[in-house]
N, C-alpha and C. Protein backbone atom coordinates (compact mmCIF):
# COMPACT_ATOMS: atom_id res chain seq x y z
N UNK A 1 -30.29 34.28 4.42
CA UNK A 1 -29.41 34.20 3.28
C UNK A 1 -28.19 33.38 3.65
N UNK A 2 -27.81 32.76 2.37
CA UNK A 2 -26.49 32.02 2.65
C UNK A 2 -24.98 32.95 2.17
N UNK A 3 -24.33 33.00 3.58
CA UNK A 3 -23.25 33.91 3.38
C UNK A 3 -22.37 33.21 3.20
N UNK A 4 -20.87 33.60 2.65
CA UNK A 4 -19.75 32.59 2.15
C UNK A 4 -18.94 33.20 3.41
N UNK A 5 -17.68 32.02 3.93
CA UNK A 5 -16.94 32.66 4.74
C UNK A 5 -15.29 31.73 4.30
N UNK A 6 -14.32 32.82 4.71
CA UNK A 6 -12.89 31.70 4.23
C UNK A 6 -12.70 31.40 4.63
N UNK A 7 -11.90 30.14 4.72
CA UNK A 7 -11.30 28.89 5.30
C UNK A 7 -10.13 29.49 5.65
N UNK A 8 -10.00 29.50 7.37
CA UNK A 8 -8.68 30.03 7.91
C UNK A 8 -7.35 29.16 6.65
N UNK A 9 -7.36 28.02 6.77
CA UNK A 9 -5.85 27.43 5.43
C UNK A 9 -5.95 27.64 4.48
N UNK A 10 -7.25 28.08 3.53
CA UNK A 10 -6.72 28.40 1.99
C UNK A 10 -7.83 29.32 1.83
N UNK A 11 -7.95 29.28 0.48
CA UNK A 11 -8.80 30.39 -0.46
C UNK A 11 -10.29 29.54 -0.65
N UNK A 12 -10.61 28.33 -0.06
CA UNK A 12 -11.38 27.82 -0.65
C UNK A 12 -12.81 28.34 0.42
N UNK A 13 -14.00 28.49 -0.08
CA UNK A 13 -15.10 29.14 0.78
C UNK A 13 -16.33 27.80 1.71
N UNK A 14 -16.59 27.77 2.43
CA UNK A 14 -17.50 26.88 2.91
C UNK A 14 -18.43 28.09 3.32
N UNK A 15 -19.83 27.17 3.28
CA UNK A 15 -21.28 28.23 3.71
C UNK A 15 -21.55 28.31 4.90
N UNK A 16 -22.07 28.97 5.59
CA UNK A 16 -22.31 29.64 6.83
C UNK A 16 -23.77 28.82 7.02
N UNK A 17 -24.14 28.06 8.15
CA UNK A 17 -25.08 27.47 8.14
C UNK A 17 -26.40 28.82 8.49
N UNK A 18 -27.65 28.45 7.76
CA UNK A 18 -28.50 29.05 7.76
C UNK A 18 -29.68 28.63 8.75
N UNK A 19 -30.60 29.43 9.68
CA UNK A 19 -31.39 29.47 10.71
C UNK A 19 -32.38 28.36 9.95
N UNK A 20 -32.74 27.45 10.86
CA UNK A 20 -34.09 26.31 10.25
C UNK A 20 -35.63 27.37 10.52
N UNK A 21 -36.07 27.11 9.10
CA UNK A 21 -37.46 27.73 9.07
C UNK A 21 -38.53 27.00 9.14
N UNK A 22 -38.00 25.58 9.18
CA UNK A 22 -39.49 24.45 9.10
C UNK A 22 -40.25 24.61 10.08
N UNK A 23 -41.74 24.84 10.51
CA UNK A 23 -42.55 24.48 11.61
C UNK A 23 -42.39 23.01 12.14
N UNK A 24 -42.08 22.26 11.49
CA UNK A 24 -42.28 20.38 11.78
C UNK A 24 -41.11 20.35 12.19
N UNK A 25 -39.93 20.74 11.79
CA UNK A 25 -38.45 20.56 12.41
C UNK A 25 -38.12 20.95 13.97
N UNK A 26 -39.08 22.31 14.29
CA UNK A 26 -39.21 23.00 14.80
C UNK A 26 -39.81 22.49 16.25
N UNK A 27 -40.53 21.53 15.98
CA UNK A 27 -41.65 20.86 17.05
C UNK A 27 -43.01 21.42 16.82
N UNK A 28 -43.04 22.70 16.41
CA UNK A 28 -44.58 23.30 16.39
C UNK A 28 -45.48 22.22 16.22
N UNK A 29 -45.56 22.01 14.93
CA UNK A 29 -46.98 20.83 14.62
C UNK A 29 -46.32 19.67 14.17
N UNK A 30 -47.21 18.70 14.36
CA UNK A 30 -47.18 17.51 13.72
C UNK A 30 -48.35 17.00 12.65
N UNK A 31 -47.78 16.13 11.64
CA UNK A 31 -48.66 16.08 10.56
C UNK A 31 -49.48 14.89 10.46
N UNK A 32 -50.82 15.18 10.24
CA UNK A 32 -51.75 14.36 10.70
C UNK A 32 -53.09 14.65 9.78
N UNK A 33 -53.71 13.67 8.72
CA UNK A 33 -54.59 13.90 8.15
C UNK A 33 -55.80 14.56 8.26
N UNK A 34 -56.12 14.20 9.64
CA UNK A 34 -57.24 14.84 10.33
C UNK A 34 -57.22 16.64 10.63
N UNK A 35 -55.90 17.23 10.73
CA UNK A 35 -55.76 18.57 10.80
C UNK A 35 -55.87 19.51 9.30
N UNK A 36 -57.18 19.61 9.14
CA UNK A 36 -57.12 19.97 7.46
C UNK A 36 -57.12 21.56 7.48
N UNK A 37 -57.76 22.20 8.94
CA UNK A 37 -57.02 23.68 8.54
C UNK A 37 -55.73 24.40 8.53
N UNK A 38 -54.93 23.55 9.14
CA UNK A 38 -53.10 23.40 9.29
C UNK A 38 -53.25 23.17 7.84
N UNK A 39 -53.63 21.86 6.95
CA UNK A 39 -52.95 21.44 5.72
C UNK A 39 -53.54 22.33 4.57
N UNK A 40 -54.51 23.01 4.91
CA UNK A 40 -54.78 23.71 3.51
C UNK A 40 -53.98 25.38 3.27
N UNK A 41 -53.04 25.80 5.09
CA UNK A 41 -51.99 26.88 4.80
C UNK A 41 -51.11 26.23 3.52
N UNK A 42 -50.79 24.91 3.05
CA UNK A 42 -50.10 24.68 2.23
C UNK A 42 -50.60 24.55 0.84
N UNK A 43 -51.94 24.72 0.96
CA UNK A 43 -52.39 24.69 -0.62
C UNK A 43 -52.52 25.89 -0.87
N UNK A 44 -52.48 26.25 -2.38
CA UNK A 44 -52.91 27.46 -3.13
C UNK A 44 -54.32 27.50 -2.77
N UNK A 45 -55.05 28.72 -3.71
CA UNK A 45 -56.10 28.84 -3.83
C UNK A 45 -56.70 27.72 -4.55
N UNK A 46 -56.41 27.38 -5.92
CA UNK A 46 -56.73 26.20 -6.70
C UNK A 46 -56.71 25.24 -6.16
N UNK A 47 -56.45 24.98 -5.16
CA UNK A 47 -55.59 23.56 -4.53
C UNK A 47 -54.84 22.63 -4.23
N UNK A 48 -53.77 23.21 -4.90
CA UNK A 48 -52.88 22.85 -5.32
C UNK A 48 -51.75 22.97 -4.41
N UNK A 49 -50.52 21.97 -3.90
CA UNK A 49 -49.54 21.71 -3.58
C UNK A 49 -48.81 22.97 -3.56
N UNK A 50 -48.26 23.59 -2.54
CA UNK A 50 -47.13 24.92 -2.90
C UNK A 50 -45.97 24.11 -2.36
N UNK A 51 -45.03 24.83 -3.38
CA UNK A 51 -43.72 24.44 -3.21
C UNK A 51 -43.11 24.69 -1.83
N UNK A 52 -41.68 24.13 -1.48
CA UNK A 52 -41.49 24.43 -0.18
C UNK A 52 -40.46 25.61 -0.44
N UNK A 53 -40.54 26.50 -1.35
CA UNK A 53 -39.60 27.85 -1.82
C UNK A 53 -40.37 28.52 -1.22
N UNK A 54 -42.02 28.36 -1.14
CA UNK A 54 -43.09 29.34 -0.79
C UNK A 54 -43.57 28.84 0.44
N UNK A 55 -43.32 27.48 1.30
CA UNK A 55 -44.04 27.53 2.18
C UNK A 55 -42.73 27.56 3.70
N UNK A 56 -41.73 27.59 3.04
CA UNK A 56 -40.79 27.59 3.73
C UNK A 56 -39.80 25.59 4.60
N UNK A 57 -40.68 24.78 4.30
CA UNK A 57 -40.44 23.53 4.53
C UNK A 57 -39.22 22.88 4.00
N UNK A 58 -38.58 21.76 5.09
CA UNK A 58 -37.46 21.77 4.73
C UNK A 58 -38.40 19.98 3.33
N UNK A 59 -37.13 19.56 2.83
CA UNK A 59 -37.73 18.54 2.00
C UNK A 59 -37.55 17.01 2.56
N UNK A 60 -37.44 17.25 3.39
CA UNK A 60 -37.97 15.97 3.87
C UNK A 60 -39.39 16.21 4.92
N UNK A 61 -39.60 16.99 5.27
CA UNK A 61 -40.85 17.25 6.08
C UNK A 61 -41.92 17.57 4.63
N UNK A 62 -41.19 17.82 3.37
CA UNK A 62 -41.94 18.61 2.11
C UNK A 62 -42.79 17.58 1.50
N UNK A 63 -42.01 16.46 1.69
CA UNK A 63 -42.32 15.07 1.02
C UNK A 63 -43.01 13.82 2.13
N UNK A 64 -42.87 14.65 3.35
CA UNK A 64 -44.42 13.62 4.14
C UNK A 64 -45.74 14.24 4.09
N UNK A 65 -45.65 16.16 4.04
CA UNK A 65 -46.66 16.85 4.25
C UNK A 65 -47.49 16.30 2.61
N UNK A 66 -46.53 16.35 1.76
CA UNK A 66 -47.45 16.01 0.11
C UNK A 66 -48.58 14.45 0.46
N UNK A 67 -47.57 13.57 1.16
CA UNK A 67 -48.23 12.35 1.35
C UNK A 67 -49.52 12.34 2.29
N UNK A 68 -49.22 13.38 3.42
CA UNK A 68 -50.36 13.71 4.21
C UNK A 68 -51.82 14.36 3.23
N UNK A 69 -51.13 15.22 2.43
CA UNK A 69 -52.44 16.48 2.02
C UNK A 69 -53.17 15.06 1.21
N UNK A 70 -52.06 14.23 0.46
CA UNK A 70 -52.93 12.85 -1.00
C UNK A 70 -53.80 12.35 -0.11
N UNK A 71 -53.41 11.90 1.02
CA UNK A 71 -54.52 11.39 1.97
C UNK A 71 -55.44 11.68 2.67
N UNK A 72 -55.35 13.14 2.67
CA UNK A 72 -56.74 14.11 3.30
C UNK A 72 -57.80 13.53 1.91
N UNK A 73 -57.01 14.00 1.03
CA UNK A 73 -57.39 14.17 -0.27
C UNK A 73 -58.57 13.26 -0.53
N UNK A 74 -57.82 11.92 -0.25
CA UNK A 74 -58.55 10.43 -0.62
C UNK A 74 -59.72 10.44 0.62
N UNK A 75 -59.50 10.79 1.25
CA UNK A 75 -60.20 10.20 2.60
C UNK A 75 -61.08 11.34 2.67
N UNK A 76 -61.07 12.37 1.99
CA UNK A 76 -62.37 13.81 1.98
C UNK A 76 -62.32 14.96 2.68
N UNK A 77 -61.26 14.56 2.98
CA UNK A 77 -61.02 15.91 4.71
C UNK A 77 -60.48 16.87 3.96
N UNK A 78 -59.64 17.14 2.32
CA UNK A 78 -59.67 18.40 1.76
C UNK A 78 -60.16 17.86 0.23
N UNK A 79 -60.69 19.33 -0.59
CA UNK A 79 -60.78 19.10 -2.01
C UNK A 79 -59.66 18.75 -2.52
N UNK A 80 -59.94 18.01 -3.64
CA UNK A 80 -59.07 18.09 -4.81
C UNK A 80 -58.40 18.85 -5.63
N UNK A 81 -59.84 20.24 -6.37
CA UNK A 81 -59.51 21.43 -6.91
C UNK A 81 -60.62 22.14 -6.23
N UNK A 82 -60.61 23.18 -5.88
CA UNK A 82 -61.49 24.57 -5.46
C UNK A 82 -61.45 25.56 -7.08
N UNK A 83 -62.59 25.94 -6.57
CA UNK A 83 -62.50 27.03 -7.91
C UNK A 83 -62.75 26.53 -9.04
N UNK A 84 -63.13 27.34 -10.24
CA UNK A 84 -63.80 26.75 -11.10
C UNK A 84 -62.40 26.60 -12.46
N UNK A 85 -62.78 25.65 -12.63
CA UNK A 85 -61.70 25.42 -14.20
C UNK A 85 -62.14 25.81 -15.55
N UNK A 86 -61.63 26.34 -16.40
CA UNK A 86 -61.73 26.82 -17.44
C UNK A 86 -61.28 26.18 -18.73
């Protein structure tokens, strides 16, 4: 959580920096088309893209992993949609 703290000279508040949760920031993994059971922790069931509210990613690692999964995508290494549509 982001806590508020006061500014020893006035009333005005600055935020308390918060712990990094990214795996990629982190060093853990690196992103790579070919790793499709790493890239599908980021899809839903449907197949779909999860936000980085839910996967915890910061947005700039949010916005190479999307470019990575389009290119599994294209290249066959994950589905498109799973599951049946209605």
């Amino acid at each position: 959580m982001v806590g508020k703290t006061k500014n020893k000279r006035g009333g005005k508040f600055k935020r308390a920096r918060v712990k990094q949760n990214c795996p990629f920031c982190r060093g853990e993994w690196q992103l790579h088309w070919t790793q499709s059971e790493k890239l599908q922790q980021f899809l839903s069931v449907r197949g779909r893209i999860l936000a980085k509210v839910y996967t915890g990613v910061c947005a700039k690692h949010q916005r190479r992993l999307t470019e990575t999964i389009k290119q599994a995508r294209h290249l066959a290494q994950l589905p498109f949609v799973t599951g049946r549509e209605s």
